[in-house]
Each structure stands twice: as structure tokens, then as C-alpha cells.
PDB file of N, CA and C in Angstrom:
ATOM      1  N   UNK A   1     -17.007   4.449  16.872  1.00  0.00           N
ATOM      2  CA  UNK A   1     -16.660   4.687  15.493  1.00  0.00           C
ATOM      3  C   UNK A   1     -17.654   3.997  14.559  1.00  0.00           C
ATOM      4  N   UNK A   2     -18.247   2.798  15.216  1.00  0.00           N
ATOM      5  CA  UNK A   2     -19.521   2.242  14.314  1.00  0.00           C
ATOM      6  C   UNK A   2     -20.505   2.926  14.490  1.00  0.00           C
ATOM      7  N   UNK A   3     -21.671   2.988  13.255  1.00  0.00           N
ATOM      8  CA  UNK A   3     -22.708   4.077  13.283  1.00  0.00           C
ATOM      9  C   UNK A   3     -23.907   3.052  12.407  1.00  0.00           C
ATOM     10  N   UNK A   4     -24.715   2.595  13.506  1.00  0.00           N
ATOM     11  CA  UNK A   4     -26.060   1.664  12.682  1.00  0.00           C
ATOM     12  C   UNK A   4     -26.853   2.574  12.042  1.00  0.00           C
ATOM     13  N   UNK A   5     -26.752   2.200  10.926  1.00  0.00           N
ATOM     14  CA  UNK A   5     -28.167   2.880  10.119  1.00  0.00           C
ATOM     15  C   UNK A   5     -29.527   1.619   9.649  1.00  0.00           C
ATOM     16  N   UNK A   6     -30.668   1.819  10.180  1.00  0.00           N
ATOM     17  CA  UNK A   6     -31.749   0.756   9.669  1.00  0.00           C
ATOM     18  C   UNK A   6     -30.799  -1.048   9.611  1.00  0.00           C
ATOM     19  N   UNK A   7     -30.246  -1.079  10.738  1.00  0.00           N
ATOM     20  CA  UNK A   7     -30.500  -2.200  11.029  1.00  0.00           C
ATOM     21  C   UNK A   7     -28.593  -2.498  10.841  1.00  0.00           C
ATOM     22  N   UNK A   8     -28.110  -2.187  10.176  1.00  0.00           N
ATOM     23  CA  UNK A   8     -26.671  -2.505   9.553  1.00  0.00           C
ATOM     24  C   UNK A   8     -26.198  -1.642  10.547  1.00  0.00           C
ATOM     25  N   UNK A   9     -24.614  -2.015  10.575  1.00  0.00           N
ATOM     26  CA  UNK A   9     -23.639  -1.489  11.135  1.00  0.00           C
ATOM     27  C   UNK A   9     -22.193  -0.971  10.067  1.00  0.00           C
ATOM     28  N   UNK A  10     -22.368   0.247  10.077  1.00  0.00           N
ATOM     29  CA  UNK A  10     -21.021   1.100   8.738  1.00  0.00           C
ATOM     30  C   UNK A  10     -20.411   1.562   9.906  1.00  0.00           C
ATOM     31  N   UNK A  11     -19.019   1.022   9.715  1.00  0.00           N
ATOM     32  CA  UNK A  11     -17.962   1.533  10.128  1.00  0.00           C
ATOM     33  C   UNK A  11     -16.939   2.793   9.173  1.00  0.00           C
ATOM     34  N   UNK A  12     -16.068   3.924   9.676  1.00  0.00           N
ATOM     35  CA  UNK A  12     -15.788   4.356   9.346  1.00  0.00           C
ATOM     36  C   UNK A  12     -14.602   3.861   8.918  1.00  0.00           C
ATOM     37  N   UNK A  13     -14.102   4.033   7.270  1.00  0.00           N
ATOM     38  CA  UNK A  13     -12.429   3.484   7.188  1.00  0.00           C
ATOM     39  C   UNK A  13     -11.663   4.714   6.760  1.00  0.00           C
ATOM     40  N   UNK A  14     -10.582   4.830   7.614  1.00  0.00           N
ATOM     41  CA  UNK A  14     -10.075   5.684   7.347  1.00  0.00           C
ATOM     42  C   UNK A  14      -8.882   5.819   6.247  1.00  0.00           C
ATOM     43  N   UNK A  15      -8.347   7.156   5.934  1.00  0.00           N
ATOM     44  CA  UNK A  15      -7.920   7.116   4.883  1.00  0.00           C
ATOM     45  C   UNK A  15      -6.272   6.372   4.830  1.00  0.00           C
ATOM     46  N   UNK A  16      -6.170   5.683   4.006  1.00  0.00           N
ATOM     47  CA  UNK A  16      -4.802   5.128   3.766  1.00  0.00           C
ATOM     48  C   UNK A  16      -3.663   6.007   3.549  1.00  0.00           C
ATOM     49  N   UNK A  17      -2.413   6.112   4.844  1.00  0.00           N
ATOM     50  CA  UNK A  17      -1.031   6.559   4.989  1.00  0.00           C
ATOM     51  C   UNK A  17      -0.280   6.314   3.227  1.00  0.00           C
ATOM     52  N   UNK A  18      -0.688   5.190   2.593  1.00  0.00           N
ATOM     53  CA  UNK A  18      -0.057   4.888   1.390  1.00  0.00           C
ATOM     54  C   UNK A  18      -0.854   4.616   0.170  1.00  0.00           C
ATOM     55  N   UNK A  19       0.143   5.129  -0.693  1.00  0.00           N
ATOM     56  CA  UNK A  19      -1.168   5.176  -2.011  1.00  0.00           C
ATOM     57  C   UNK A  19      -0.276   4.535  -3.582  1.00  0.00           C
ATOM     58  N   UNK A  20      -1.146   4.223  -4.517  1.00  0.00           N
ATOM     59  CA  UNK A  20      -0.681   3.793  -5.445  1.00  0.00           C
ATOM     60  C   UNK A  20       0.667   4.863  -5.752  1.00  0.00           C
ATOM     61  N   UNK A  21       1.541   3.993  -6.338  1.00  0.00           N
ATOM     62  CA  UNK A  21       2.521   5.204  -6.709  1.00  0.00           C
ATOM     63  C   UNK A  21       3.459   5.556  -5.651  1.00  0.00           C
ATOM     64  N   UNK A  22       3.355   5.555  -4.804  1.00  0.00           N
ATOM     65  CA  UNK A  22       4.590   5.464  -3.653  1.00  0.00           C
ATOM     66  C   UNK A  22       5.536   4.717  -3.182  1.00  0.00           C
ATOM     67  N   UNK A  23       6.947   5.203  -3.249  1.00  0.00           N
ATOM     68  CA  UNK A  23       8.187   4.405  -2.971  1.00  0.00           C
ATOM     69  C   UNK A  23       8.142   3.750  -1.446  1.00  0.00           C
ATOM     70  N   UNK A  24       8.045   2.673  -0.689  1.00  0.00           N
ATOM     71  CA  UNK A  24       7.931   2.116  -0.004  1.00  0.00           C
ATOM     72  C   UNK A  24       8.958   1.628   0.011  1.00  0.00           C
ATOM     73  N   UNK A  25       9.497   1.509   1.729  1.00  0.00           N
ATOM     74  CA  UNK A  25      10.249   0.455   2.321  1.00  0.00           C
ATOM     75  C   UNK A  25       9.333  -0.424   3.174  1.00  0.00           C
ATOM     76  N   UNK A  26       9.398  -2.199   3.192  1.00  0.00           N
ATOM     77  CA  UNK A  26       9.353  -3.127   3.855  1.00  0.00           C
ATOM     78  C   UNK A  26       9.893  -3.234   4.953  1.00  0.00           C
ATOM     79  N   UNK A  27       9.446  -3.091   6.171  1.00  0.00           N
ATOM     80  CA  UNK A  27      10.013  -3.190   7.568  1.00  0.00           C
ATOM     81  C   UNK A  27       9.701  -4.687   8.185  1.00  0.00           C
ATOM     82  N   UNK A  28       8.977  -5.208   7.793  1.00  0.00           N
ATOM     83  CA  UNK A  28       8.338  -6.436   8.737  1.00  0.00           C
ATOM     84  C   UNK A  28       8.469  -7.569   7.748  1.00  0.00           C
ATOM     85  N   UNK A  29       8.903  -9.044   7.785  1.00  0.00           N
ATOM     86  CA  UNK A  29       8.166  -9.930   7.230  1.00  0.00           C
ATOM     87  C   UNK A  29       9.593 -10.877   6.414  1.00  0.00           C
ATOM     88  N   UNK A  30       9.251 -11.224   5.544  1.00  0.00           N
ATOM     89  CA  UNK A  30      10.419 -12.101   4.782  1.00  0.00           C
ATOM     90  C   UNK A  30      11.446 -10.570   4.073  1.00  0.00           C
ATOM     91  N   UNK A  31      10.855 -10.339   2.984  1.00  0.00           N
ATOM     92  CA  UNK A  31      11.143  -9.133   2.411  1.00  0.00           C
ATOM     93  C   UNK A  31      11.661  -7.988   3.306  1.00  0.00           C
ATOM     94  N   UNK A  32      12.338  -8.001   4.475  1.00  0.00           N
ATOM     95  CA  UNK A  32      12.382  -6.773   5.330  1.00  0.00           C
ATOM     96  C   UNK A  32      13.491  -5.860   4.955  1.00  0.00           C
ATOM     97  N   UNK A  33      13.261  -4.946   4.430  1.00  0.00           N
ATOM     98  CA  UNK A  33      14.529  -3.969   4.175  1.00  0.00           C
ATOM     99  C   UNK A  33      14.170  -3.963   2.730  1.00  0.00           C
ATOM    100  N   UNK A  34      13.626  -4.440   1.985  1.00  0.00           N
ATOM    101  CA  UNK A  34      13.445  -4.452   0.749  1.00  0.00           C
ATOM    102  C   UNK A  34      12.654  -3.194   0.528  1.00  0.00           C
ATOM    103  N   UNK A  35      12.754  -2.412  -1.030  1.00  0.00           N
ATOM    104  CA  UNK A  35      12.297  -1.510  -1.262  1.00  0.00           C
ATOM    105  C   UNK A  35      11.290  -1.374  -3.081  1.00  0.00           C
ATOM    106  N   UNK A  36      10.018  -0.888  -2.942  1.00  0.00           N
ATOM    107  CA  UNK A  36       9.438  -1.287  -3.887  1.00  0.00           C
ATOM    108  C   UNK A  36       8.325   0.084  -4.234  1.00  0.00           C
ATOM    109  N   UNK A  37       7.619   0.297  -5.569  1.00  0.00           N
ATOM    110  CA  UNK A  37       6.528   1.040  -5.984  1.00  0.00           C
ATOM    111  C   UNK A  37       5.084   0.201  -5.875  1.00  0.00           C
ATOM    112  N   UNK A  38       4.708   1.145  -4.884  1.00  0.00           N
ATOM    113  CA  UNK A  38       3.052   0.468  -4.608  1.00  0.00           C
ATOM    114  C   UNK A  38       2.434   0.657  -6.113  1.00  0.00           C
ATOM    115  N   UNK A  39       1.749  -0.693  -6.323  1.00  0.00           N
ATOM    116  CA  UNK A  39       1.016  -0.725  -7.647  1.00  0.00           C
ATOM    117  C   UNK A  39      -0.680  -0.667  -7.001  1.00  0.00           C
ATOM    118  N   UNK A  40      -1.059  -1.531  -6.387  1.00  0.00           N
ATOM    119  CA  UNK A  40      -2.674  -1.000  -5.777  1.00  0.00           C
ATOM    120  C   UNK A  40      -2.877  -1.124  -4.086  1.00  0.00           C
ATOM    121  N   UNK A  41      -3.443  -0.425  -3.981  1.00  0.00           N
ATOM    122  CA  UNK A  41      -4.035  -0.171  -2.236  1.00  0.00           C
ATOM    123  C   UNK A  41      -5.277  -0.582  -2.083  1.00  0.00           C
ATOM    124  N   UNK A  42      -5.617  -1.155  -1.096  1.00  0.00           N
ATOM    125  CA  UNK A  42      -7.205  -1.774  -0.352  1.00  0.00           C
ATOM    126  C   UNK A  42      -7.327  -1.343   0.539  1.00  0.00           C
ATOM    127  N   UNK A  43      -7.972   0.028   0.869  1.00  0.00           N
ATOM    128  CA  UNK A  43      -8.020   0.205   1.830  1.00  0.00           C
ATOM    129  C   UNK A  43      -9.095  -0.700   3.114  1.00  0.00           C
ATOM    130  N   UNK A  44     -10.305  -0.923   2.607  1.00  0.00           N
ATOM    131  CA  UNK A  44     -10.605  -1.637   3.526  1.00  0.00           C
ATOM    132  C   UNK A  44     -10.105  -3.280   4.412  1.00  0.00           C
ATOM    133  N   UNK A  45      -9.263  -3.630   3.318  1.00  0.00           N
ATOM    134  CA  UNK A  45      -8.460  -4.839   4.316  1.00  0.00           C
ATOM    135  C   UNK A  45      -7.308  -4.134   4.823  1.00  0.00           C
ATOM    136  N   UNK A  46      -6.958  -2.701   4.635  1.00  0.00           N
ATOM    137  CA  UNK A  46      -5.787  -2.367   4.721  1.00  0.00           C
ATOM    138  C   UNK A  46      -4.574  -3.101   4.009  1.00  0.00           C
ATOM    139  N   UNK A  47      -4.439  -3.616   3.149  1.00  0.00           N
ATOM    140  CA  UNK A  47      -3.396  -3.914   2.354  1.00  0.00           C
ATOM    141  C   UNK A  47      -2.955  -3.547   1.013  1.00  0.00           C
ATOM    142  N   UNK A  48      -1.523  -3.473   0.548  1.00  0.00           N
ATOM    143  CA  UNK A  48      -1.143  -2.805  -0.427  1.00  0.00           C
ATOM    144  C   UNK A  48      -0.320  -3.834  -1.049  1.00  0.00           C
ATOM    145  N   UNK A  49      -0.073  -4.071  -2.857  1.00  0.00           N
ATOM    146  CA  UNK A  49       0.380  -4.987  -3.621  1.00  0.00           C
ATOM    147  C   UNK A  49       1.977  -3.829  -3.542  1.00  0.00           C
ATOM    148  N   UNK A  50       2.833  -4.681  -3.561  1.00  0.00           N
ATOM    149  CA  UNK A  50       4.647  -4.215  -3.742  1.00  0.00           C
ATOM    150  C   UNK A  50       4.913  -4.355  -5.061  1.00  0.00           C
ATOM    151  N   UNK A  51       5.306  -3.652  -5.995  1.00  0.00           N
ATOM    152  CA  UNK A  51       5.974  -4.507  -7.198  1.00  0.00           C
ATOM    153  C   UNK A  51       7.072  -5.212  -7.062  1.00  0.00           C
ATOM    154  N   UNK A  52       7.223  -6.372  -7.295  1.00  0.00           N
ATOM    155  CA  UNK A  52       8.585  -7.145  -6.868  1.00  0.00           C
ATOM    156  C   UNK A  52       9.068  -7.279  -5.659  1.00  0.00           C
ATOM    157  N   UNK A  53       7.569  -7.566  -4.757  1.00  0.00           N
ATOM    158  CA  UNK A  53       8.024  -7.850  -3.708  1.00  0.00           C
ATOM    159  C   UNK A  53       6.839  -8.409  -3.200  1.00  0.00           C
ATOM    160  N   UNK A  54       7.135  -9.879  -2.108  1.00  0.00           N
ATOM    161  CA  UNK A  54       6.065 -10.930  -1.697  1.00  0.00           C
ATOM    162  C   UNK A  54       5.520 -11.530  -3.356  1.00  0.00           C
ATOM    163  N   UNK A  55       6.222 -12.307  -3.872  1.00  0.00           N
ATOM    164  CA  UNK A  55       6.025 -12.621  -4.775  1.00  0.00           C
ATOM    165  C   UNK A  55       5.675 -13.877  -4.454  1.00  0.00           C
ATOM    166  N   UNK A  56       5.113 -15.156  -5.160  1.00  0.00           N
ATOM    167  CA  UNK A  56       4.889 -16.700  -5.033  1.00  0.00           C
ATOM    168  C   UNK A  56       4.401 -17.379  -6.191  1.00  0.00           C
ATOM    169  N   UNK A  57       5.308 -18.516  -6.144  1.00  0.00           N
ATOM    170  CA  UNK A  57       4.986 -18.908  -7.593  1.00  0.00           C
ATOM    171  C   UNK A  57       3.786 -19.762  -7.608  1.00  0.00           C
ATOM    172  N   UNK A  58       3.226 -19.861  -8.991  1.00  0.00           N
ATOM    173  CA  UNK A  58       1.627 -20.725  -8.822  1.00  0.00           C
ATOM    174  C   UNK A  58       1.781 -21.426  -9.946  1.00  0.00           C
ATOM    175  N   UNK A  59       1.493 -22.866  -9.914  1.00  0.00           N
ATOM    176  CA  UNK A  59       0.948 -23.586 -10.847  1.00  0.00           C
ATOM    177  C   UNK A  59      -0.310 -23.266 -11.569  1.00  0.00           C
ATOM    178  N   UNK A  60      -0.261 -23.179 -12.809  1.00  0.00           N
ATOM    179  CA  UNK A  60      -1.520 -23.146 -13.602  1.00  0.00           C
ATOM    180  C   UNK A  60      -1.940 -23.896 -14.622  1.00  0.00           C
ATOM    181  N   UNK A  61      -3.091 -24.147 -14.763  1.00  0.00           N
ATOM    182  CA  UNK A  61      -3.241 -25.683 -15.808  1.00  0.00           C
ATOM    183  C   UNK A  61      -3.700 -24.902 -16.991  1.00  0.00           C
ATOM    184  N   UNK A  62      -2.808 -25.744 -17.992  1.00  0.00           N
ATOM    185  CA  UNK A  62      -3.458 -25.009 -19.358  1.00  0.00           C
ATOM    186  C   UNK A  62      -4.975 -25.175 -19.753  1.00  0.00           C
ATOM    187  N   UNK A  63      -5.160 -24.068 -20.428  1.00  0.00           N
ATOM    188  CA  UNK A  63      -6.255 -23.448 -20.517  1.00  0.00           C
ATOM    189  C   UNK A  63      -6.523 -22.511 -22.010  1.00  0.00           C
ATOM    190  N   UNK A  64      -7.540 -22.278 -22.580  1.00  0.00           N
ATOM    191  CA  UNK A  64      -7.585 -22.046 -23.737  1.00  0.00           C
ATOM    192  C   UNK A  64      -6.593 -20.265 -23.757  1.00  0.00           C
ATOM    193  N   UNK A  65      -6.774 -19.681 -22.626  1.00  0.00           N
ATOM    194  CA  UNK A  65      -6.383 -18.777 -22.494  1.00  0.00           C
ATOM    195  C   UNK A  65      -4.744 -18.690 -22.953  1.00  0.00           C
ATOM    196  N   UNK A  66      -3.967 -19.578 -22.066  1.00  0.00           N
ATOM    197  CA  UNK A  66      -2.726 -19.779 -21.607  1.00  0.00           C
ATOM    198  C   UNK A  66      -2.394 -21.880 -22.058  1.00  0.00           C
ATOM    199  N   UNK A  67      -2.785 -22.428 -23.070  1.00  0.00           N
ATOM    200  CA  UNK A  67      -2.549 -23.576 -23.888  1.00  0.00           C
ATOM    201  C   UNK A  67      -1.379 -24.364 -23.093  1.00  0.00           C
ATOM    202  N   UNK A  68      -0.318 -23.508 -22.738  1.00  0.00           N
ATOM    203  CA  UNK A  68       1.093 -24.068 -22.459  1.00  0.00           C
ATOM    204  C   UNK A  68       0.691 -24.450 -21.240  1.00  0.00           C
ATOM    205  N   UNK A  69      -0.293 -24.036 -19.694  1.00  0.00           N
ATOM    206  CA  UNK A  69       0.040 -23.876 -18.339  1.00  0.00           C
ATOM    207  C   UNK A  69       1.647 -23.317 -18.109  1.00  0.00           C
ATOM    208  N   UNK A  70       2.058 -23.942 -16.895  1.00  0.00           N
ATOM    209  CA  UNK A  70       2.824 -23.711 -16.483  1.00  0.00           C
ATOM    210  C   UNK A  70       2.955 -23.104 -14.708  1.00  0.00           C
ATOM    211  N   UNK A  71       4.245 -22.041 -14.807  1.00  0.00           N
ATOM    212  CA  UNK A  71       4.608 -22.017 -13.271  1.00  0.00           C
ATOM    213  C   UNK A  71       4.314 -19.754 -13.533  1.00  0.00           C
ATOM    214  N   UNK A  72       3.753 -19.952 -12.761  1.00  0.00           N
ATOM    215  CA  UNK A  72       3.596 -18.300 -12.842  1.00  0.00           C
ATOM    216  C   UNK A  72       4.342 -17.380 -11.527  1.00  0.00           C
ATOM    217  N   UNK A  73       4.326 -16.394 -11.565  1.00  0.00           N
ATOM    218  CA  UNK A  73       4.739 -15.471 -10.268  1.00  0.00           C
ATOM    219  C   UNK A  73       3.562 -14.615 -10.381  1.00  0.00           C
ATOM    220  N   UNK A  74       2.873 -14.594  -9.118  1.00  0.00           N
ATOM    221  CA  UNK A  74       1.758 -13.757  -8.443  1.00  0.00           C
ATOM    222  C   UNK A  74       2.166 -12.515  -7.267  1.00  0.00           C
ATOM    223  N   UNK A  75       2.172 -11.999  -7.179  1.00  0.00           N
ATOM    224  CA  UNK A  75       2.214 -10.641  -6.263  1.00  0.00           C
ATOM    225  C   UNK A  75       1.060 -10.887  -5.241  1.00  0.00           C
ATOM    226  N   UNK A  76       1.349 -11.018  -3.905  1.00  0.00           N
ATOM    227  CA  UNK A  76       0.840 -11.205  -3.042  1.00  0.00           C
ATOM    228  C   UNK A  76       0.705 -10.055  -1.820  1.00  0.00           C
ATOM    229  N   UNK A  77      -0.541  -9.449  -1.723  1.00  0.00           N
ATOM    230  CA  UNK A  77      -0.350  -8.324  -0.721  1.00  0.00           C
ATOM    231  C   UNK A  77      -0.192  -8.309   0.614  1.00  0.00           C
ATOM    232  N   UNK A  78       0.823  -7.435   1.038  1.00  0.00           N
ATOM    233  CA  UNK A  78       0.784  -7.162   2.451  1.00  0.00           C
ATOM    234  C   UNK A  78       0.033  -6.033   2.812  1.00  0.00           C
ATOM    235  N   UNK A  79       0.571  -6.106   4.384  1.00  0.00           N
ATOM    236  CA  UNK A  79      -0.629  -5.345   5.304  1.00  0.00           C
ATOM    237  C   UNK A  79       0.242  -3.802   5.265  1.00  0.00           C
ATOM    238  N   UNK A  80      -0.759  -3.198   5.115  1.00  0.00           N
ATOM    239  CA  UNK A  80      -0.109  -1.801   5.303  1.00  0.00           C
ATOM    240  C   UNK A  80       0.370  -1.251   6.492  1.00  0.00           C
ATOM    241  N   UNK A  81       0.632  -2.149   7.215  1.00  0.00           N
ATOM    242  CA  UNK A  81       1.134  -1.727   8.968  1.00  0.00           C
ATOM    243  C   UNK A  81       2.847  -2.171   8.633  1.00  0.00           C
ATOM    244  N   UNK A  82       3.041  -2.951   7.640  1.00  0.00           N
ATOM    245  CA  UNK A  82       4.287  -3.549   7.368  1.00  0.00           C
ATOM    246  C   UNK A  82       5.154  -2.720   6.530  1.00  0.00           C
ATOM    247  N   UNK A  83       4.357  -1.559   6.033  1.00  0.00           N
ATOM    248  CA  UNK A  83       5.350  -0.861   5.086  1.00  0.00           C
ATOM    249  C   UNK A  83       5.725   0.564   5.500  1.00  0.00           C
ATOM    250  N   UNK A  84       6.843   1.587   5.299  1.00  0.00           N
ATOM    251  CA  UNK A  84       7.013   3.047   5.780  1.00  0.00           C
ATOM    252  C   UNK A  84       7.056   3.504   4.160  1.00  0.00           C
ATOM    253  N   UNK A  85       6.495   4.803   3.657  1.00  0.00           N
ATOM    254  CA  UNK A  85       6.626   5.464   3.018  1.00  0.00           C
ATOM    255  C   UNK A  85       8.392   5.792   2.990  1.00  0.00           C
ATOM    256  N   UNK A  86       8.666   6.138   1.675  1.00  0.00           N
ATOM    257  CA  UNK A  86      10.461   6.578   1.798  1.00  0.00           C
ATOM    258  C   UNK A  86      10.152   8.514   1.069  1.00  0.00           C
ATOM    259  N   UNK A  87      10.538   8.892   2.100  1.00  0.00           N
ATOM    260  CA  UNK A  87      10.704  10.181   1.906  1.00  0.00           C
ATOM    261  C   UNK A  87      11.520  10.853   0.278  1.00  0.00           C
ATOM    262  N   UNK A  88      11.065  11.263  -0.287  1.00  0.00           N
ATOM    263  CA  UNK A  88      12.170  11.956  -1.612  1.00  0.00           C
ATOM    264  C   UNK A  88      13.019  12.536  -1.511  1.00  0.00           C
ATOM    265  N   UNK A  89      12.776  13.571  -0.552  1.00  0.00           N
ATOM    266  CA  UNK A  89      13.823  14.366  -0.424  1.00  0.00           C
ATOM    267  C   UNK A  89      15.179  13.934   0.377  1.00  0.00           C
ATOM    268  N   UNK A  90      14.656  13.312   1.392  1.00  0.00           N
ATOM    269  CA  UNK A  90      15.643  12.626   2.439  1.00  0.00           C
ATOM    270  C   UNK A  90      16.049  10.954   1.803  1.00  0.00           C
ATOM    271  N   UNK A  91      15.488  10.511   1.029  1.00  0.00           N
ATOM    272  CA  UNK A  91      15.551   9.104   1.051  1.00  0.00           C
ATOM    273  C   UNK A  91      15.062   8.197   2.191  1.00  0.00           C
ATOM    274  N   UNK A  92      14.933   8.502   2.959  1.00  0.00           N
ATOM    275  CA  UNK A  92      14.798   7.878   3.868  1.00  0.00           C
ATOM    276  C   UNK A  92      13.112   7.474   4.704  1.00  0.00           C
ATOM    277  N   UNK A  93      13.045   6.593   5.146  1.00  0.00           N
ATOM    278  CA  UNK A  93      11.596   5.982   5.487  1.00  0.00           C
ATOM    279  C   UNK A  93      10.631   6.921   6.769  1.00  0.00           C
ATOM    280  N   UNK A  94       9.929   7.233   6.674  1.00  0.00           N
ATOM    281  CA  UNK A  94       8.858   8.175   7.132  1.00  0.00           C
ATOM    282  C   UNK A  94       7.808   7.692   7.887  1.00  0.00           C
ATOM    283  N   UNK A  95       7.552   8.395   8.536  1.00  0.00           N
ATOM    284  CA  UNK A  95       5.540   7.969   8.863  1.00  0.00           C
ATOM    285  C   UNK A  95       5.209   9.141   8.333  1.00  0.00           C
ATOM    286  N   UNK A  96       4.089   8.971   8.673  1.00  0.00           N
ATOM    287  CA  UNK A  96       2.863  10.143   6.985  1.00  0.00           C
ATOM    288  C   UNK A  96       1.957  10.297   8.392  1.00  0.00           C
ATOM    289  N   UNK A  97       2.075  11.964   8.123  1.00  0.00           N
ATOM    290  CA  UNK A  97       0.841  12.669   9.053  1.00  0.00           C
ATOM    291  C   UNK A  97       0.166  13.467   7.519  1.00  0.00           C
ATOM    292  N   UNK A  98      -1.196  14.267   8.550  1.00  0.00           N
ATOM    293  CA  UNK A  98      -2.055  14.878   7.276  1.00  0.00           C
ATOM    294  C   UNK A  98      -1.775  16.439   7.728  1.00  0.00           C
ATOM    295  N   UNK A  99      -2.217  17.153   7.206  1.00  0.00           N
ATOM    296  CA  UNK A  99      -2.554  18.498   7.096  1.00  0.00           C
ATOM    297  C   UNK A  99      -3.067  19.178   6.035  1.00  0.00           C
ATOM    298  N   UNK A 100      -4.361  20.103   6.614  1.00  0.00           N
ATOM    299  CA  UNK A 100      -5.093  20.893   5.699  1.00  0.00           C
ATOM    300  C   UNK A 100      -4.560  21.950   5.237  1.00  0.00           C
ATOM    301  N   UNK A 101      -4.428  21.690   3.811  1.00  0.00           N
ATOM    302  CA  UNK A 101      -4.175  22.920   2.941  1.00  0.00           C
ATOM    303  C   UNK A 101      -5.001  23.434   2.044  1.00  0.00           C
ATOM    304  N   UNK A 102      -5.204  24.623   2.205  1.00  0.00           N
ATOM    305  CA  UNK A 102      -6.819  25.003   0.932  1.00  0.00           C
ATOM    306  C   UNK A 102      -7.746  24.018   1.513  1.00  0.00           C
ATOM    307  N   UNK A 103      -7.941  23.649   2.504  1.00  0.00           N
ATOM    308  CA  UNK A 103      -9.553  22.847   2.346  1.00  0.00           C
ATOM    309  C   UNK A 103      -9.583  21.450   2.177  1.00  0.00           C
ATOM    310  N   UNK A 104      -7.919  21.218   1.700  1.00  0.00           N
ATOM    311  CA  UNK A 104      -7.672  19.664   1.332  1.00  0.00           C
ATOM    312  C   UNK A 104      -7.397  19.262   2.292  1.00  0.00           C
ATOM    313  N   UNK A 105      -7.258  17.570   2.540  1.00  0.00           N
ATOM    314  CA  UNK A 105      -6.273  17.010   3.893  1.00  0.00           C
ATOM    315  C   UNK A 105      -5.184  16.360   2.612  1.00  0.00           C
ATOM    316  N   UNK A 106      -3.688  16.706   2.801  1.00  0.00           N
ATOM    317  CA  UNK A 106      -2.911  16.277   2.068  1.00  0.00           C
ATOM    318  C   UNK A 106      -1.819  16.025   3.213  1.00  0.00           C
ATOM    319  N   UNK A 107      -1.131  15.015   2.778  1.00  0.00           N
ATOM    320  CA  UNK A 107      -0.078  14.164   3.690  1.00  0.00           C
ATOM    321  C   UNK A 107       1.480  14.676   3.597  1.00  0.00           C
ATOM    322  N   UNK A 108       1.827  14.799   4.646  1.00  0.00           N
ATOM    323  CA  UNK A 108       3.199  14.911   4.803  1.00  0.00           C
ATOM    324  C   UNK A 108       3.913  14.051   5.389  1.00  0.00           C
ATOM    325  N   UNK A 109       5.865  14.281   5.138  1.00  0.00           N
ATOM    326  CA  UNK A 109       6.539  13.243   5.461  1.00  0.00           C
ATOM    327  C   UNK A 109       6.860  13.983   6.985  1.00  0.00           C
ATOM    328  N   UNK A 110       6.833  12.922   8.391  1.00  0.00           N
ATOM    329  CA  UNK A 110       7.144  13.560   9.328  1.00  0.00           C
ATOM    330  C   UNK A 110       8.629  13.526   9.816  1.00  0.00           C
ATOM    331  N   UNK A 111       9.650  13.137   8.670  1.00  0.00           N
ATOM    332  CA  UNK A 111      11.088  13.251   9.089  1.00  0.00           C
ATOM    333  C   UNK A 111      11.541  14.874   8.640  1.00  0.00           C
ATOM    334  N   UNK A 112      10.949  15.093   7.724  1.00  0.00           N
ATOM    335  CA  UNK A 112      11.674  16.757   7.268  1.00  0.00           C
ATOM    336  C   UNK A 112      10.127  17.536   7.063  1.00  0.00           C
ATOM    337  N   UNK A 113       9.069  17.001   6.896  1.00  0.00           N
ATOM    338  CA  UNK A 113       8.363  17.994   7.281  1.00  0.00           C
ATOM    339  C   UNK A 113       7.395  18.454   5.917  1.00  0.00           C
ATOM    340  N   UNK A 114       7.955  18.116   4.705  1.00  0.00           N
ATOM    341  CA  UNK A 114       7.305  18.294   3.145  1.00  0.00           C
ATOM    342  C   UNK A 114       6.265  17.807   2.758  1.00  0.00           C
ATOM    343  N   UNK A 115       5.894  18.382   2.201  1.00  0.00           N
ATOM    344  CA  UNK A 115       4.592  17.171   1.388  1.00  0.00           C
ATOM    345  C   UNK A 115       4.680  16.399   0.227  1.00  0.00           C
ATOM    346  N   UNK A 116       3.789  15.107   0.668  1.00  0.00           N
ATOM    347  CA  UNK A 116       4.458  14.026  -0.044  1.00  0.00           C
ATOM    348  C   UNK A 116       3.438  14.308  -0.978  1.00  0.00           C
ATOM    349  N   UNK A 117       2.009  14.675  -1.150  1.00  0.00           N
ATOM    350  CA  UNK A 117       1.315  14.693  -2.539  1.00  0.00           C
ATOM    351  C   UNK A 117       1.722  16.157  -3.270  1.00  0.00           C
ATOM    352  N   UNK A 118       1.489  16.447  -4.244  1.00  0.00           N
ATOM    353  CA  UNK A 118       2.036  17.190  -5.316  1.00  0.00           C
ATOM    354  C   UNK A 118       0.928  17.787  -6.080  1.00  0.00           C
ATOM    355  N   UNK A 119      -0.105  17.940  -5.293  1.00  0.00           N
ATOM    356  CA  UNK A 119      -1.290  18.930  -5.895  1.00  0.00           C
ATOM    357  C   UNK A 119      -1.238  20.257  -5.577  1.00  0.00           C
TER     358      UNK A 119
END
């Protein structure tokens, strides 16, 4: 799957099961069973930010920005192996296969069978 070009090594990354904007359930971790809207995806570390979920609080020293400091809440990402897509129609949590339509590769839910993008 690695392919050297002039000296470097590019690996291929493949495309991410989950994308900004998708209702997610938490299967793994502190948060398990918890349910949240993906706000950003990485695909190359493979990880995705939860809204309101894996949260941790941080000290911050005041600063001209923020005068007061204080105690903040940060959103901390997990690994995208930890989360299932939640189906719309079914409610219920999914794995995501692809299929070409028109030329596209667009993703479906593999509990009922629909497609989860909307192009």
C-alpha cells in the first residue's frame, strides 16, 4: 500500500467511514453509549472531535486575550475505530460500506441498506 516516489514513502489514506455532520454513537471508552454530532474529522490520524463528548477541563492563565484566565472545557478527539455511525432511518448504530453511484463512491448504512450521503 506504500508507494516511494524519489526517495519518500506516500502511503495511501483511505477515505473516512465518518464525516463532519454525522450522528454518532460511542461504543468504546469512558463515554460508551453516549451519543453526539461529529464537528471535525482527521483523517490521517484517523480521529474525529464529538460535540459534548470526551470533554476535559484546562487551566488557562490570563492573558490579554482572555484577562480573567480561568478553568475551560476542551473537546478532546477520539479514534474513529471507537465510534458507529447511527442510522436515520432506523435509529440505530451502523457500519458504513461504499457504493458507486453515477461515478461517485457514496456510503451506505449496512443495517437497512440506504444511503447515508444526500447528494
Amino acid at each position: 500500500m506504500a508507494k516511494k516516489i524519489q526517495g519518500k514513502v506516500q502511503t495511501k489514506v483511505p477515505k473516512a467511514k465518518v464525516k463532519r455532520g454525522d450522528e454518532v454513537l460511542v461504543i468504546a471508552g469512558k463515554d460508551k453509549g453516549r451519543r453526539g454530532k461529529v464537528v471535525s474529522v482527521d483523517v490521517k490520524e484517523s480521529t474525529c472531535i464529538v460535540e459534548g463528548i470526551n470533554e476535559y477541563k484546562k487551566h488557562q492563565k490570563p492573558s490579554q486575550k482572555k484577562p480573567q484566565g480561568g478553568i475551560i472545557t476542551v473537546a478532546m478527539p477520539l479514534n474513529i475505530s471507537n465510534v458507529m455511525v447511527v442510522d436515520k432511518s432506523t435509529n440505530r448504530p451502523t457500519r458504513v460500506g461504499r457504493k458507486e453511484v453515477k461515478g461517485k463512491s457514496l456510503r451506505y448504512a449496512k443495517v437497512s441498506g440506504q444511503l447515508i450521503d444526500s447528494e
